[in-house]
Protein backbone atom coordinates (compact mmCIF):
# COMPACT_ATOMS: atom_id res chain seq x y z
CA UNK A 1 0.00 0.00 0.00
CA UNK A 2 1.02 3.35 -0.56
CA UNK A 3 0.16 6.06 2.37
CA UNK A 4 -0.63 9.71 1.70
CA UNK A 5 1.83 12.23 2.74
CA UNK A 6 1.75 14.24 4.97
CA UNK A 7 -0.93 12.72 6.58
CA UNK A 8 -0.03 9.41 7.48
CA UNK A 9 3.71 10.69 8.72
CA UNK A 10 1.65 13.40 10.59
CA UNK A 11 -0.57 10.73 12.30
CA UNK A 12 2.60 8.59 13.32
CA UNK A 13 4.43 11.12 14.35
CA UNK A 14 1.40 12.69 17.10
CA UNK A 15 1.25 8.68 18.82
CA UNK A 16 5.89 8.80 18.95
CA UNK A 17 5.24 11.90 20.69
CA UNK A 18 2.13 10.34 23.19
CA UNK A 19 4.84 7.31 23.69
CA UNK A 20 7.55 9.65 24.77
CA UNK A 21 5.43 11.40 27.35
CA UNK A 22 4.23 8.25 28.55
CA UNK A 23 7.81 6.78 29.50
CA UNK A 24 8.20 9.94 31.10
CA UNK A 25 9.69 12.97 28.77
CA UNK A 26 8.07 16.07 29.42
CA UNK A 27 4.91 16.76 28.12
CA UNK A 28 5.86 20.15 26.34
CA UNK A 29 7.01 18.53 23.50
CA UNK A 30 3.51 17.57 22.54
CA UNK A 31 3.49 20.69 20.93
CA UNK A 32 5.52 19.94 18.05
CA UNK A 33 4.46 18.96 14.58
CA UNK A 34 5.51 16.94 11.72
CA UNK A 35 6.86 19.18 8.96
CA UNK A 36 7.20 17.69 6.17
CA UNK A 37 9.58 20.22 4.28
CA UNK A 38 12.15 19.28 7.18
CA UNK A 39 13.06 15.66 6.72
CA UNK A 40 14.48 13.74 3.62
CA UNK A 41 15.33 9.62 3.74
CA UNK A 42 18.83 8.66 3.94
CA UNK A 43 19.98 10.76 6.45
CA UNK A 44 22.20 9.72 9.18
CA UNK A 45 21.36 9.90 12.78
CA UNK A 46 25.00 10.40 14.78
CA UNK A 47 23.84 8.67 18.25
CA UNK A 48 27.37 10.47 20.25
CA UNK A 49 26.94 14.48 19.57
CA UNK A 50 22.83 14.30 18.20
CA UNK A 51 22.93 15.33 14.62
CA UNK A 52 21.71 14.73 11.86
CA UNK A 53 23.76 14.27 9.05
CA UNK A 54 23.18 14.24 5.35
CA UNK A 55 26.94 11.88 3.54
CA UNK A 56 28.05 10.80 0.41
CA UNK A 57 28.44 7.66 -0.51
CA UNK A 58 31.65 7.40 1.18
CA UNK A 59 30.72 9.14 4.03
CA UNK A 60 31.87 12.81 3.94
CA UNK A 61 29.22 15.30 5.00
CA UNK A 62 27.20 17.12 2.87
CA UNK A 63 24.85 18.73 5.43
CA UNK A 64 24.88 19.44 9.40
CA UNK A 65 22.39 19.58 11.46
CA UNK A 66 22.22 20.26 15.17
CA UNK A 67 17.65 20.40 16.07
CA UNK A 68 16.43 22.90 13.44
CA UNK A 69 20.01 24.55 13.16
CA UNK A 70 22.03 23.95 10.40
CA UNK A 71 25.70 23.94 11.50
CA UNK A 72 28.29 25.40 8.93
CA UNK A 73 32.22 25.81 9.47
CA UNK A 74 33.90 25.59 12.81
CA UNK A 75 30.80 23.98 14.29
CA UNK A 76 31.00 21.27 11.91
CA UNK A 77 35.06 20.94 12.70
CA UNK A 78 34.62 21.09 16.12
CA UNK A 79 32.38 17.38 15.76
CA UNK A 80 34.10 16.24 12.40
CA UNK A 81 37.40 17.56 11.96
CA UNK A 82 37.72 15.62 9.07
CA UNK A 83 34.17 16.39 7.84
CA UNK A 84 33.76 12.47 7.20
CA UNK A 85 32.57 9.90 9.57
CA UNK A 86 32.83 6.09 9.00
CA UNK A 87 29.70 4.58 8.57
CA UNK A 88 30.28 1.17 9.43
CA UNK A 89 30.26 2.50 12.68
CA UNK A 90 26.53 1.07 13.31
CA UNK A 91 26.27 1.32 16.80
CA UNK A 92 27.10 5.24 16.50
CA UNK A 93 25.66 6.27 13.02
CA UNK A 94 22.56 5.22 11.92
CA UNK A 95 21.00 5.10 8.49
CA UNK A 96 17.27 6.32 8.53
CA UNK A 97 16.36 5.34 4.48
CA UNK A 98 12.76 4.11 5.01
CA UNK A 99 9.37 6.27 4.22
CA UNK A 100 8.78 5.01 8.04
CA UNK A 101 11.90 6.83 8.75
CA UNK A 102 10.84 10.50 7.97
CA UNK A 103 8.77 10.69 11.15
CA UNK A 104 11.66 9.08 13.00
CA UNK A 105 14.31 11.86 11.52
CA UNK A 106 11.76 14.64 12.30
CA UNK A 107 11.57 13.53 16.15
CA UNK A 108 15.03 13.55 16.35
CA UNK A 109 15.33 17.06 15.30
CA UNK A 110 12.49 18.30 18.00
CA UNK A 111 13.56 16.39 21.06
CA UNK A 112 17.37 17.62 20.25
CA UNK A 113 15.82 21.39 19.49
CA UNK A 114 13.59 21.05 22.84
CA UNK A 115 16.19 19.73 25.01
CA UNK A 116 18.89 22.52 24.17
CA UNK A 117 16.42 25.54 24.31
CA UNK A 118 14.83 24.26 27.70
CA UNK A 119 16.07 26.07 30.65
CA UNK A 120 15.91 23.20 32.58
CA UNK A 121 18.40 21.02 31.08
CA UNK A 122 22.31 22.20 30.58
CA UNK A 123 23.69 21.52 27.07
CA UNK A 124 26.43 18.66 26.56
CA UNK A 125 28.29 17.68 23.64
CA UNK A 126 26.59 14.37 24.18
CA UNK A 127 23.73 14.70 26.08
CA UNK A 128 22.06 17.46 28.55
CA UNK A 129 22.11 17.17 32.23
CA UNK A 130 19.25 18.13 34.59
CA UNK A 131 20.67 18.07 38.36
CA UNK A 132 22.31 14.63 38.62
CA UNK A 133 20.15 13.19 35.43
CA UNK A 134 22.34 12.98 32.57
CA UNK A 135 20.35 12.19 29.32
CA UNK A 136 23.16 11.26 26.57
CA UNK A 137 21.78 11.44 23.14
CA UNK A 138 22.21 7.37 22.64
CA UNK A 139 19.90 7.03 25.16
CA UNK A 140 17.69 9.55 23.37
CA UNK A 141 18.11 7.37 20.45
CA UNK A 142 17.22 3.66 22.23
CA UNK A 143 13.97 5.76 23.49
CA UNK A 144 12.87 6.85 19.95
CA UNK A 145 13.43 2.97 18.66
CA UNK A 146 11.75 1.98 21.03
CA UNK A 147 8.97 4.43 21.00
CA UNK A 148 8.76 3.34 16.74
CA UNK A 149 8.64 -0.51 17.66
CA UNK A 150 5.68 0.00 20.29
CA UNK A 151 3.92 2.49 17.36
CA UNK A 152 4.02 0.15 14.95
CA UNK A 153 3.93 -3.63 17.00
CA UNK A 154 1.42 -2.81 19.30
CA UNK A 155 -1.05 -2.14 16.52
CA UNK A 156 -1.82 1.45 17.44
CA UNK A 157 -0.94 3.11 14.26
CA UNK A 158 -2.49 0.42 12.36
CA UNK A 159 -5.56 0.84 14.19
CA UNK A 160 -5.78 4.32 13.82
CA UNK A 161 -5.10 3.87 9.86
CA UNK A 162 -7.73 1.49 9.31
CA UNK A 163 -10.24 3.63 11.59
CA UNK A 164 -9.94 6.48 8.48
CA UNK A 165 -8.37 4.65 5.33
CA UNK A 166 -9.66 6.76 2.62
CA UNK A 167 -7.25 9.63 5.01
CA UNK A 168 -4.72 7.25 5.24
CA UNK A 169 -4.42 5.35 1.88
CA UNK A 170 -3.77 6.20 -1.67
CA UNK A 171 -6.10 4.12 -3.80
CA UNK A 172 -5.76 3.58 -7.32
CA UNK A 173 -8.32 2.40 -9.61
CA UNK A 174 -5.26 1.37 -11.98
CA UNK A 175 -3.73 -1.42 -9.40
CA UNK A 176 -6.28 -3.82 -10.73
CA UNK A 177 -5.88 -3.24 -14.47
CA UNK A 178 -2.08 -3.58 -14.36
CA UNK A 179 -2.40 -6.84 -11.86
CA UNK A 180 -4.66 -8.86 -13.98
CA UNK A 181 -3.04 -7.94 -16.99
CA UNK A 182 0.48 -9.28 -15.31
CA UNK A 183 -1.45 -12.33 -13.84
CA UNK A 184 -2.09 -12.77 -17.48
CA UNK A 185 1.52 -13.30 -18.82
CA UNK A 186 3.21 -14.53 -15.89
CA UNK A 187 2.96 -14.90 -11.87
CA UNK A 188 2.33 -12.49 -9.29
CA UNK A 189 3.12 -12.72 -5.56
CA UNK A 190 2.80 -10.36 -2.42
CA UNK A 191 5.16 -10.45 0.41
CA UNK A 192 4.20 -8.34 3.29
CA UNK A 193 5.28 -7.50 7.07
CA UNK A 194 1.99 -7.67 7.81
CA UNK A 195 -0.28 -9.70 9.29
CA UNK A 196 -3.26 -10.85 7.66
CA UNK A 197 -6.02 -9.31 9.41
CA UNK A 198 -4.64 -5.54 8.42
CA UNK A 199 -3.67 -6.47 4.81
CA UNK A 200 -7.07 -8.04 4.52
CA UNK A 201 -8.36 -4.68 4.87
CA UNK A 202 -5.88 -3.19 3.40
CA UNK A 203 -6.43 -4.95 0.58
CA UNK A 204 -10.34 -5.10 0.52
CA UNK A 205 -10.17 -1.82 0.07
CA UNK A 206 -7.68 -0.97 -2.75
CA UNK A 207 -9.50 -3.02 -4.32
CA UNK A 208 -13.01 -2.02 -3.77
CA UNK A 209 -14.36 0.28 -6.40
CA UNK A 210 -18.47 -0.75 -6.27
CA UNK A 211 -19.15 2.35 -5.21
CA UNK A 212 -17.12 4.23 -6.29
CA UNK A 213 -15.06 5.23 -9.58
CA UNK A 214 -15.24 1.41 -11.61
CA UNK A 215 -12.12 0.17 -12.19
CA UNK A 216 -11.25 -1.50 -15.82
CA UNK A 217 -11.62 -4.72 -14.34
CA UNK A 218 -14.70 -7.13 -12.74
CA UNK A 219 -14.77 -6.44 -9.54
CA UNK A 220 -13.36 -9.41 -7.26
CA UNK A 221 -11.57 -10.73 -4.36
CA UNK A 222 -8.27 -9.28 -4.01
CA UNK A 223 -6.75 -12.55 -3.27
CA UNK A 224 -7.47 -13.97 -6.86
CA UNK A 225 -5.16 -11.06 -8.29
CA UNK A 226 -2.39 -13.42 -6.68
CA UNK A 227 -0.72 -16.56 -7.09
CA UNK A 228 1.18 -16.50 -3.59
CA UNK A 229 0.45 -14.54 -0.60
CA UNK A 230 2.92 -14.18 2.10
CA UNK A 231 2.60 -12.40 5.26
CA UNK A 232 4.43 -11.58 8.37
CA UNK A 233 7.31 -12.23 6.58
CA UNK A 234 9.55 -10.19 8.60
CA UNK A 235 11.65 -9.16 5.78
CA UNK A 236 14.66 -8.99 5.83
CA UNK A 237 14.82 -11.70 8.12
CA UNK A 238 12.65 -13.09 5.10
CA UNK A 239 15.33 -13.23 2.68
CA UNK A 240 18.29 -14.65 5.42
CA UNK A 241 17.08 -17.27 8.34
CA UNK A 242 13.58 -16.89 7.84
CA UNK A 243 10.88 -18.15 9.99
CA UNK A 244 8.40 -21.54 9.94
CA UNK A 245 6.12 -21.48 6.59
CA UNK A 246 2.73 -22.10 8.52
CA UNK A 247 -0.57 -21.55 6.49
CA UNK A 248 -2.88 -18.80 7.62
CA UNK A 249 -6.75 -20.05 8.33
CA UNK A 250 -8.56 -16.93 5.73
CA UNK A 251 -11.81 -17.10 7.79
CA UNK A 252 -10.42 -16.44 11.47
CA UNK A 253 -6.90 -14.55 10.75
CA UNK A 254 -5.22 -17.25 12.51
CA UNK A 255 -2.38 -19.64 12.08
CA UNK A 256 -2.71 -22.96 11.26
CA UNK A 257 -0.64 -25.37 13.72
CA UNK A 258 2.46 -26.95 12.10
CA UNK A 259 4.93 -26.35 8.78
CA UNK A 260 3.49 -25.94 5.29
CA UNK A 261 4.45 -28.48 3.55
CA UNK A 262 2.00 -28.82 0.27
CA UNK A 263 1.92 -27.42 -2.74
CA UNK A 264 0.86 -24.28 -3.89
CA UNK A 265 -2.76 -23.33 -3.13
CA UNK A 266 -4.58 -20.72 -5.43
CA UNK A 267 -5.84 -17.84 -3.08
CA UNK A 268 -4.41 -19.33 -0.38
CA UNK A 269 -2.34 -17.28 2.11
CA UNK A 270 0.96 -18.16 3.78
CA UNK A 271 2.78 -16.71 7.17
CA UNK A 272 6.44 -16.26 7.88
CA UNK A 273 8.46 -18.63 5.51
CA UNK A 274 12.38 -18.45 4.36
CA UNK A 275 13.63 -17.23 1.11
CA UNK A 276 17.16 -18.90 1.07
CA UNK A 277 18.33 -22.39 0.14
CA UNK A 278 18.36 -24.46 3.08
CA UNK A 279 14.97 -24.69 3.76
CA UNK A 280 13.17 -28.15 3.81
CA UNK A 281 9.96 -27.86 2.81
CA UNK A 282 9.21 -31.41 2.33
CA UNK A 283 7.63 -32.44 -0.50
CA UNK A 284 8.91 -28.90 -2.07
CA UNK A 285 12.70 -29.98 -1.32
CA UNK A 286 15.14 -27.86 -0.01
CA UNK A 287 15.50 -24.95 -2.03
CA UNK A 288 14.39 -21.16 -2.17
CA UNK A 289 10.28 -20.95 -0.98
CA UNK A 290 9.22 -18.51 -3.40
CA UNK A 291 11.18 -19.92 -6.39
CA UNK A 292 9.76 -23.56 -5.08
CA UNK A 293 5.96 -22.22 -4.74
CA UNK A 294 6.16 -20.75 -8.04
CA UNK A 295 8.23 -22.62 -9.77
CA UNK A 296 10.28 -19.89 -11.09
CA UNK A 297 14.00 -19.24 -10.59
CA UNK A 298 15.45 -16.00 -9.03
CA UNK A 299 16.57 -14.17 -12.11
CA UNK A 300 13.01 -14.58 -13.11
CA UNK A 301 11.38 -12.37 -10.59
CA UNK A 302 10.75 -8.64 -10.63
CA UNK A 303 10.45 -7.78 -6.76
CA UNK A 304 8.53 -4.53 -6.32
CA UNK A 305 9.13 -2.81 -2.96
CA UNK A 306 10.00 1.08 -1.06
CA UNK A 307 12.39 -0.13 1.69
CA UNK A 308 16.10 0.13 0.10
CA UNK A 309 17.36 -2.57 2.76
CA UNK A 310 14.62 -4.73 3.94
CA UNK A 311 13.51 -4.84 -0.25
CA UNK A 312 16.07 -4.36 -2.46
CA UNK A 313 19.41 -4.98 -1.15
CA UNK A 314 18.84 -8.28 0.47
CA UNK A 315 16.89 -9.54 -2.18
CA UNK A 316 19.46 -8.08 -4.85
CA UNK A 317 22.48 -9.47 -2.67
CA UNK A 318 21.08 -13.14 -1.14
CA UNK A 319 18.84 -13.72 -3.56
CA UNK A 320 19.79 -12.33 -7.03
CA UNK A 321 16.47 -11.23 -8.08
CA UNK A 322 15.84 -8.40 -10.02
CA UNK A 323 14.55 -5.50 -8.15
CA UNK A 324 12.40 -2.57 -8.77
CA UNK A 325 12.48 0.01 -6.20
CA UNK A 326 9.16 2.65 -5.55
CA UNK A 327 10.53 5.98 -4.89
CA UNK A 328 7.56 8.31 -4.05
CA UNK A 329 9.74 11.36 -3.96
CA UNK A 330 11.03 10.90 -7.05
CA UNK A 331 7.73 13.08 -8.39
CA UNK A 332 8.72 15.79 -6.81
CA UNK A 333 12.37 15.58 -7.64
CA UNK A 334 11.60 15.65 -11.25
CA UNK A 335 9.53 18.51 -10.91
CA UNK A 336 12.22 20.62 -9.28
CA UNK A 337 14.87 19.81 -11.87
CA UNK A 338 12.59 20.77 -15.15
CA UNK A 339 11.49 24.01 -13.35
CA UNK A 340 14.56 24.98 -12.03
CA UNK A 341 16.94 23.88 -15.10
CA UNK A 342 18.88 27.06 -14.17
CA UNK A 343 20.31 26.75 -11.59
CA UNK A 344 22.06 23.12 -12.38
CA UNK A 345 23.20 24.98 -15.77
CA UNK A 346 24.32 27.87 -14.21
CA UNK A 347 25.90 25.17 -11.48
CA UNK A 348 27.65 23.39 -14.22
CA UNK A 349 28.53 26.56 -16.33
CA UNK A 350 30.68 27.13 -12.93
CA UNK A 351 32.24 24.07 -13.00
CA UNK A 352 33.20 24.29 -16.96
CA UNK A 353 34.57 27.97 -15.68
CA UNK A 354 36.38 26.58 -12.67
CA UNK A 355 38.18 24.09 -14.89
CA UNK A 356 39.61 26.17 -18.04
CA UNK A 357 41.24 28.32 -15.28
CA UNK A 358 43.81 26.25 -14.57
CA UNK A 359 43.76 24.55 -18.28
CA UNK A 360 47.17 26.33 -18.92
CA UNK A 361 49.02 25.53 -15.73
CA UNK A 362 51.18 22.63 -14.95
CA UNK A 363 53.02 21.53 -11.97
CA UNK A 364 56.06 24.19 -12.92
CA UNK A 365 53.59 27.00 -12.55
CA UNK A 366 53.68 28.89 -9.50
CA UNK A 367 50.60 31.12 -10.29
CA UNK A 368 47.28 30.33 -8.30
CA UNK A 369 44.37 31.31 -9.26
CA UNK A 370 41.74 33.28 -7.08
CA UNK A 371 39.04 30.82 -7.23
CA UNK A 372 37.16 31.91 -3.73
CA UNK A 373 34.98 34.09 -5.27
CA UNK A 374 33.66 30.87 -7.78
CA UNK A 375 33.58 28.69 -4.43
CA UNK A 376 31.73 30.82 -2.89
CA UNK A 377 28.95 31.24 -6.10
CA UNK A 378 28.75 27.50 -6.00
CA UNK A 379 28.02 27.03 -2.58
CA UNK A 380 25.13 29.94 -3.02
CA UNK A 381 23.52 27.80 -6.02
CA UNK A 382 23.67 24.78 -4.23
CA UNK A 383 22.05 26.10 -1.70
CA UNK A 384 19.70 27.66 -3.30
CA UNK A 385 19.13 23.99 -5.38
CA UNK A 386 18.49 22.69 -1.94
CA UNK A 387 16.10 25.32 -0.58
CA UNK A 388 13.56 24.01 -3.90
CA UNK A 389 13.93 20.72 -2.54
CA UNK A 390 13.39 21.15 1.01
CA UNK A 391 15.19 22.41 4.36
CA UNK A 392 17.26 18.92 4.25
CA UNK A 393 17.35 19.12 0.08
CA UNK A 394 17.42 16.31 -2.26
CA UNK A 395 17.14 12.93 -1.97
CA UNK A 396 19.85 12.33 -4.26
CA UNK A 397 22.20 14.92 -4.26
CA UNK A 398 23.70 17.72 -3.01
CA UNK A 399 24.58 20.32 -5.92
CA UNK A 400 26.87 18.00 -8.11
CA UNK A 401 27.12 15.50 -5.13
CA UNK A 402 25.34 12.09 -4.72
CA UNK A 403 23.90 11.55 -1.67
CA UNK A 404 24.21 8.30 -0.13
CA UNK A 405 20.61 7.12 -0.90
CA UNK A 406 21.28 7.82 -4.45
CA UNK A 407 23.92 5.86 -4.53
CA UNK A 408 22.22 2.90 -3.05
CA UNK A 409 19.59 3.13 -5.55
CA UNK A 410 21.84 2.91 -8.41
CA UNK A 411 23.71 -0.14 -6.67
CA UNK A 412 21.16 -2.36 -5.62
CA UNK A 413 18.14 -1.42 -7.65
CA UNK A 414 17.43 -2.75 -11.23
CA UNK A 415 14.29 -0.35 -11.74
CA UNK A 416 13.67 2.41 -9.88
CA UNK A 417 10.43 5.09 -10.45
CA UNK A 418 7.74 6.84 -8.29
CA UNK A 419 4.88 4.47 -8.19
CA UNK A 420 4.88 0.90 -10.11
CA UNK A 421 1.80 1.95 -11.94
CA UNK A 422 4.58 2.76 -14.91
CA UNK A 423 4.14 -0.77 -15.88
CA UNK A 424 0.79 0.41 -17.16
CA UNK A 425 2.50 2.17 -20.26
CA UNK A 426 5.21 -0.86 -20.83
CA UNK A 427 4.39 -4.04 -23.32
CA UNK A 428 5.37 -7.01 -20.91
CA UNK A 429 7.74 -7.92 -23.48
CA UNK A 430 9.82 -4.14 -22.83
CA UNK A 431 13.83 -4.58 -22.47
CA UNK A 432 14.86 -2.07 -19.76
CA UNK A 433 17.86 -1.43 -20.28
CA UNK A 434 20.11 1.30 -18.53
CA UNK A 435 21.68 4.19 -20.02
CA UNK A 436 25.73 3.74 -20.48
CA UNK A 437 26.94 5.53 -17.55
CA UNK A 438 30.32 7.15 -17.95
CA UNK A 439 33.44 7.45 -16.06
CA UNK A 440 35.16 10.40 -15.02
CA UNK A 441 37.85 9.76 -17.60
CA UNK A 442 35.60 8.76 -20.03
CA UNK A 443 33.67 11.75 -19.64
CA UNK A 444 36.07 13.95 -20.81
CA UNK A 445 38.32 12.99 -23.28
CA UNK A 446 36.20 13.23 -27.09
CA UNK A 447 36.28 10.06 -28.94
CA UNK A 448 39.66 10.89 -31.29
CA UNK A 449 43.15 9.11 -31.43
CA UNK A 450 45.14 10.07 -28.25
CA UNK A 451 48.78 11.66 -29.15
């Protein structure tokens, strides 16, 4: 399902807020809201000094922030002297790339803002103290995981979405067109998180249009737009150790007792399950679940999904399947860089100029050229590329810099576009193929014999 934004980040961000005050933080900060211009995914949570951190992809810092306080300069120094930080440092630096995540990097920002204007509380470099209470920003950190686990495992955030789901959920009189037609030509599956009692009515109602706009289809039961249905998967445990394969009783919700170990059911729906080699599924053999059910092999399968590490990369790297990656943002992205062409011609019409002034020098020249005034033009269009974006900018970059999301996308995922509805406009029989993608040195030297 896809959930409308702001709303559904604004409705999980007001019950984080209820779980802090509940565990005891102070009840002012009830009075913050979600923005949504604020956050962007793939920012970096720094769990020692409290920031938030936009990187590269090989870690050096693109953008500082301290709260709602961008930090340029010294500030920066003073916490990365080196304007880097290694981010296979996991227990320190963490990696917030999920649509879940926005509400998570936006809480961050107000409990860090709240806690260093409050009176109350003396500012650390770590933390803030209050008498002989020291609150470190790790612990800050554990609270707000935990605070996101209880949100979204104790069922009160799907409770409240189902309660208004025409609020909550974009529906899409499309989905059913584009499933039946790919039910037509080859096999479709769902694997969810979920359990089956909220993507039952989930899915009842995507795919409910009797009164409402028709869709191009019959109307029928979601189920049949499926050959396999898997839920509470637990990805990406899914696509490593897995769980048992049990069968899921479509009347009551509940589990059936014991292992799957039949064939594939039509409409039928499954729990848990491992996608790995290794797992014995009796009659099935031991051998990958959703290859086995299907009867497919892994470089047969498009898998669809908006989590960059729970989707994509584990089911790119363990699996090998081909991956297609649903990038909401990526609207919005698009529309900044066709109405605001300018300012990345004008930033690359600096960088043409920036070269050719040292296009006559060589390492026996002793002349340097004054090149702050330049520096200083580039950092004001970047900044004001940014600004279009957002308070936190792109997604993927950063002027002429990738941002580490970015390049994650163009690692691990085959396809990549803003809602899988594309398929719509594609013959099933379409090539994708990806544009050649040039090297720096490539790049630049014309295609003539080399003296």
């Amino acid at each position: 399902a896809v959930y409308k934004s702001p709303d559904y980040e604004e409705l999980a961000f007001a019950l984080l807020l209820e779980h802090l005050v509940a565990i005891g933080y102070p009840p002012e900060i009830l009075a913050y809201k979600y923005d949504p211009t604020f956050p962007t995914r793939g920012l970096v949570f720094d769990a020692l000094y409290g920031n938030l951190l936009k990187v590269d992809s090989h870690g050096n810092l693109l953008v500082c922030a301290h709260g709602f306080r961008f930090l340029k300069g010294a500030e920066i120094l003073h916490y990365y002297p080196n304007k880097f930080i290694q981010r296979d440092d996991m227990k320190r630096f963490h990696i917030l790339n999920t649509l879940f995540n926005l509400t998570e990097a936006h809480l961050y920002a107000c409990l860090v803002d709240f806690f260093t204007n409050c009176s109350r509380y003396v500012n650390c470099d770590t933390g803030y103290k209050h008498g002989n209470l020291f609150m470190s920003f790790r612990s800050m950190f554990q609270d707000v995981r935990e605070a996101m686990d209880h949100v979204h495992l104790s069922g009160c955030l799907k409770e409240k979405t189902l309660e208004n789901l025409q609020k909550y959920v974009v529906k899409d009189p499309r989905v059913p067109l584009l499933l039946s037609r790919m039910k037509e030509v080859g096999k479709v599956f769902l694997a969810t998180n979920s359990d089956y009692t909220y993507t039952d009515a989930i899915m009842s109602y995507l795919f409910d249009f009797s009164n409402e706009d028709k869709a191009d289809v019959p109307q029928r039961p979601w189920r049949s737009y499926f050959d396999l249905i898997v839920v509470d998967t637990r990805k990406p445990l899914f696509f490593a150790e897995g769980t048992v394969l049990r069968q899921v009783d479509t009347d009551t919700g509940k589990l059936r007792i014991g292992t799957y170990t039949g064939p594939l059911q039509h409409c039928a729906v499954y729990s848990g399950g491992k996608c790995s080699a290794g797992l014995c599924l009796g009659s099935l053999g031991s051998s990958d679940v959703v290859c086995d059910l299907l009867g497919v092999k892994g470089k047969d399968i498009l898998y669809m999904g908006d989590h960059i590490f729970g989707d994509i990369l584990k089911s790119k790297k363990r699996q090998g399947w081909r991956t297609f990656l649903v990038v909401p943002e990526l609207a919005r992205e698009l529309q900044v860089w066709t109405e605001k062409s300018e300012l990345f011609e004008e930033l690359r019409s600096l960088d043409v100029f920036l070269a050719e002034l040292y296009q006559h020098l060589d390492s026996g020249s002793n002349e340097r050229p004054d090149i702050s005034s330049i520096k200083r033009r580039i950092q004001k269009v970047t900044h004001e590329m940014d600004m279009c974006y957002g308070k936190m900018g792109s997604l993927f970059r950063c002027g002429s810099r990738q941002t580490l999301f970015a390049n994650q996308l163009m690692r691990y995922a085959d396809l990549y576009a803003a809602s899988f509805i594309n398929f719509l406009y594609y013959p099933f029989s379409y090539l994708f193929r990806a544009p050649p993608v040039l090297m720096a040195h490539e790049s630049t030297v014309e295609h003539s014999r080399l003296d």
